[in-house]
Protein backbone atom coordinates (compact mmCIF):
# COMPACT_ATOMS: atom_id res chain seq x y z
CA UNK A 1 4.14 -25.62 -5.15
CA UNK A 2 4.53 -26.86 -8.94
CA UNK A 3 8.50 -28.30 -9.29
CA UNK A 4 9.46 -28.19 -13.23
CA UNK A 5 12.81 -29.09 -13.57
CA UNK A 6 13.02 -27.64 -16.66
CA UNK A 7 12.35 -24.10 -15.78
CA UNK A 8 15.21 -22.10 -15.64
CA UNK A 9 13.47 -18.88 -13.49
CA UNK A 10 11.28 -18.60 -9.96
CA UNK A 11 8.01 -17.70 -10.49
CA UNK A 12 5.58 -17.01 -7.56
CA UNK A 13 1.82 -16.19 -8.03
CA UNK A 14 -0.63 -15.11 -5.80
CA UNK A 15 -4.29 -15.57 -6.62
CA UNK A 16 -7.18 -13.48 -5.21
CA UNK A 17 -10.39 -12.22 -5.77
CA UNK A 18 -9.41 -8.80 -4.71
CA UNK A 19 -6.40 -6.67 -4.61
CA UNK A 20 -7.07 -6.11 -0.65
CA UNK A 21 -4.45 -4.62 1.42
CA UNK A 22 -3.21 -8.27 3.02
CA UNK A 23 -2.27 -9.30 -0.50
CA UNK A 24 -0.46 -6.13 -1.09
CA UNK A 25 1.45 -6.43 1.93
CA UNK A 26 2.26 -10.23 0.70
CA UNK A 27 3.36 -8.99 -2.29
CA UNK A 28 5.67 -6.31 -0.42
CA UNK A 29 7.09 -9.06 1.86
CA UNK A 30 7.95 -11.32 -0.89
CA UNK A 31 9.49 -8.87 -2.32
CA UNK A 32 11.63 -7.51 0.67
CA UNK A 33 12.37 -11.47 1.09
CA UNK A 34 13.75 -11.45 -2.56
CA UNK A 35 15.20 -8.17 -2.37
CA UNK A 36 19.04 -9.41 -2.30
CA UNK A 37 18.17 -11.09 -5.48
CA UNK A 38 15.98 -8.37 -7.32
CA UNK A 39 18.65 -6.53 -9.80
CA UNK A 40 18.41 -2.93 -11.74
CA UNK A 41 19.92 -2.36 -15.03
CA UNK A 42 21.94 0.44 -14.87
CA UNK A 43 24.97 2.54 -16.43
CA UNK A 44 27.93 4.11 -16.02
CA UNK A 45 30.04 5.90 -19.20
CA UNK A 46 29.41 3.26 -21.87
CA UNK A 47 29.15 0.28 -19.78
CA UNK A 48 25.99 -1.56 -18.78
CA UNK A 49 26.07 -3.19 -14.78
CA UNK A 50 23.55 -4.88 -12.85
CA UNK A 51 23.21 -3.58 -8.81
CA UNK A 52 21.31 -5.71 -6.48
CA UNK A 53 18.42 -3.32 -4.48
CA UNK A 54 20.65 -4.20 -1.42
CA UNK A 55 23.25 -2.21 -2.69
CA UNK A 56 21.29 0.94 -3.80
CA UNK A 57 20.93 3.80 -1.39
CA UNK A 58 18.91 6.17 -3.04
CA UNK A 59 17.54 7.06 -6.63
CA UNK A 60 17.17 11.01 -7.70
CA UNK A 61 16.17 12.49 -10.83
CA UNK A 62 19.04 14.63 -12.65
CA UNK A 63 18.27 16.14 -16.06
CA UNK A 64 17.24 13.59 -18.39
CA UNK A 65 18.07 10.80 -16.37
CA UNK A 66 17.71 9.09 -12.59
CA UNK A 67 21.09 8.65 -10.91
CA UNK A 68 21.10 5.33 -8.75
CA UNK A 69 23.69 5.85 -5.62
CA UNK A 70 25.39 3.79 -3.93
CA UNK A 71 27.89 3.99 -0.93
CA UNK A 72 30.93 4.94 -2.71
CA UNK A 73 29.67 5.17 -7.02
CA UNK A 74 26.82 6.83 -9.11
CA UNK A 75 24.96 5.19 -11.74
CA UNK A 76 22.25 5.99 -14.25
CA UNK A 77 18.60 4.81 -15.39
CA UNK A 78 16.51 5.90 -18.70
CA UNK A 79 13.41 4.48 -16.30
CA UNK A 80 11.54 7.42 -14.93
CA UNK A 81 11.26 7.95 -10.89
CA UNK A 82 7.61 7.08 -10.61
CA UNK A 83 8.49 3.79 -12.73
CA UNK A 84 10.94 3.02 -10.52
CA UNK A 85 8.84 3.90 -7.77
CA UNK A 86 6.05 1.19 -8.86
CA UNK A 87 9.14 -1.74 -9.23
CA UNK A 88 10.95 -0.95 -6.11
CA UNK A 89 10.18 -2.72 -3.24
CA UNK A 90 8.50 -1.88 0.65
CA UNK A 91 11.78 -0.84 1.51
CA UNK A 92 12.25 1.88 -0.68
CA UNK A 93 10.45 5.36 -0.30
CA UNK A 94 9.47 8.21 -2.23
CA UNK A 95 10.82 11.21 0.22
CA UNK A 96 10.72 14.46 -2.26
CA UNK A 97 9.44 15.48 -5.42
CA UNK A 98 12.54 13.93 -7.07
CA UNK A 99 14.26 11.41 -4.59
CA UNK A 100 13.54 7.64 -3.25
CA UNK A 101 15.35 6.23 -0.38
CA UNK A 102 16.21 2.56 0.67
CA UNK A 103 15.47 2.85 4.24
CA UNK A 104 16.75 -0.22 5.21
CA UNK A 105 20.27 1.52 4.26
CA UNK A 106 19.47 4.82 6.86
CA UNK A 107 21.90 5.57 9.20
CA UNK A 108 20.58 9.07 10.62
CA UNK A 109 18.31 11.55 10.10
CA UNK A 110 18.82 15.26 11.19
CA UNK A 111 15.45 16.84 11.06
CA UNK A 112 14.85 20.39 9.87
CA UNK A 113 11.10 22.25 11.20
CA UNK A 114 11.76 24.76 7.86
CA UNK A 115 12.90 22.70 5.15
CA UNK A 116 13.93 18.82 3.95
CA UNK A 117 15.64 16.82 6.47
CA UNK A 118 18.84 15.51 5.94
CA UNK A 119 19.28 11.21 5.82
CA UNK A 120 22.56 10.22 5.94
CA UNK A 121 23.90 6.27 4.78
CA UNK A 122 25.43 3.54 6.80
CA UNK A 123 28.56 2.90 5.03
CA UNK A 124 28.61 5.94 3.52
CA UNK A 125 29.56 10.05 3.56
CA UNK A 126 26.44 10.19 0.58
CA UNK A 127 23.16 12.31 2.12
CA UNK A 128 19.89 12.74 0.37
CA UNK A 129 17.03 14.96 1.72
CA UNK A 130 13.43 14.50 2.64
CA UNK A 131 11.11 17.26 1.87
CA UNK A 132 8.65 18.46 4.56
CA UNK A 133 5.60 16.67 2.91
CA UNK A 134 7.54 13.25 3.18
CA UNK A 135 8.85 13.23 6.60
CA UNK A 136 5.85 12.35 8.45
CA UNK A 137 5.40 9.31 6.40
CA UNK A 138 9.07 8.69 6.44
CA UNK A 139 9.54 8.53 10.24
CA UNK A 140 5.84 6.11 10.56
CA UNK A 141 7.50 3.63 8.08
CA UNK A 142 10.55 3.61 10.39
CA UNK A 143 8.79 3.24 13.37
CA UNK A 144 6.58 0.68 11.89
CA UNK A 145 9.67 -1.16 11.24
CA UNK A 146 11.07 -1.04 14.79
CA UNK A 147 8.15 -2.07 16.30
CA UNK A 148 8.40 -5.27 14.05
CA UNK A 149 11.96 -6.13 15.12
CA UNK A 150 11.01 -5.71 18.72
């Protein structure tokens, strides 16, 4: 750890002589460790907010733009999906063609055999909805984050 009072901004760096899967993982736990702090630039009418990841529930493309939800308001992006995808952290998930989840916000999921599953919000009436080729994926990250709670 370098202290330089004069810097104004954390910076963390990781060093390594391959991009293995432990330092991605690092990189995904700092990142769920800073997530409260982590901020997207978003809008609403004319005026220009900033929402912590904490607060967003899910992210899905509409026309020419990506509406950011949250419990109870609906914001928009110029960044494209799969950009936001790459930013986001471990905690959020791609689950359809044109939808990523915060999973850490799920309430419920009501699973459908024929089409996308419903996800409902805690704190919220909002749903979004998982295709078939996500929910496999979707339920192992869950369960993968039980089992480290337990």
């Amino acid at each position: 750890m370098e202290i330089d009072e004069n810097i104004t901004e954390d910076e963390l760096v990781i060093r390594c002589g391959s991009l293995s899967d432990e330092v991605i993982m690092l990189q995904k736990q700092i990142m769920e460790a800073m997530n409260t702090k982590l901020q997207l630039h978003v809008m609403k009418q004319k005026s220009e907010y900033l929402l912590t990841l904490g607060e967003i529930l899910f992210l899905e493309t509409a026309d020419s733009f990506v509406a950011v939800h949250t419990a109870k308001d609906i914001f928009e992006t110029k960044q494209k999906l799969y950009e936001l995808e790459e930013l986001l952290p471990g905690s959020f998930m791609r689950v359809s063609k044109s939808t990523i989840i915060n999973t850490a916000k799920i309430r419920s999921i009501s699973k459908n055999i024929t089409g996308a599953s419903a996800v409902e919000f805690a704190g919220s009436i909002k749903k979004a909805y998982v295709s078939r080729n996500y929910i496999k994926a979707l339920m192992e990250k869950l369960e993968e984050k039980r089992l480290k709670h337990e």
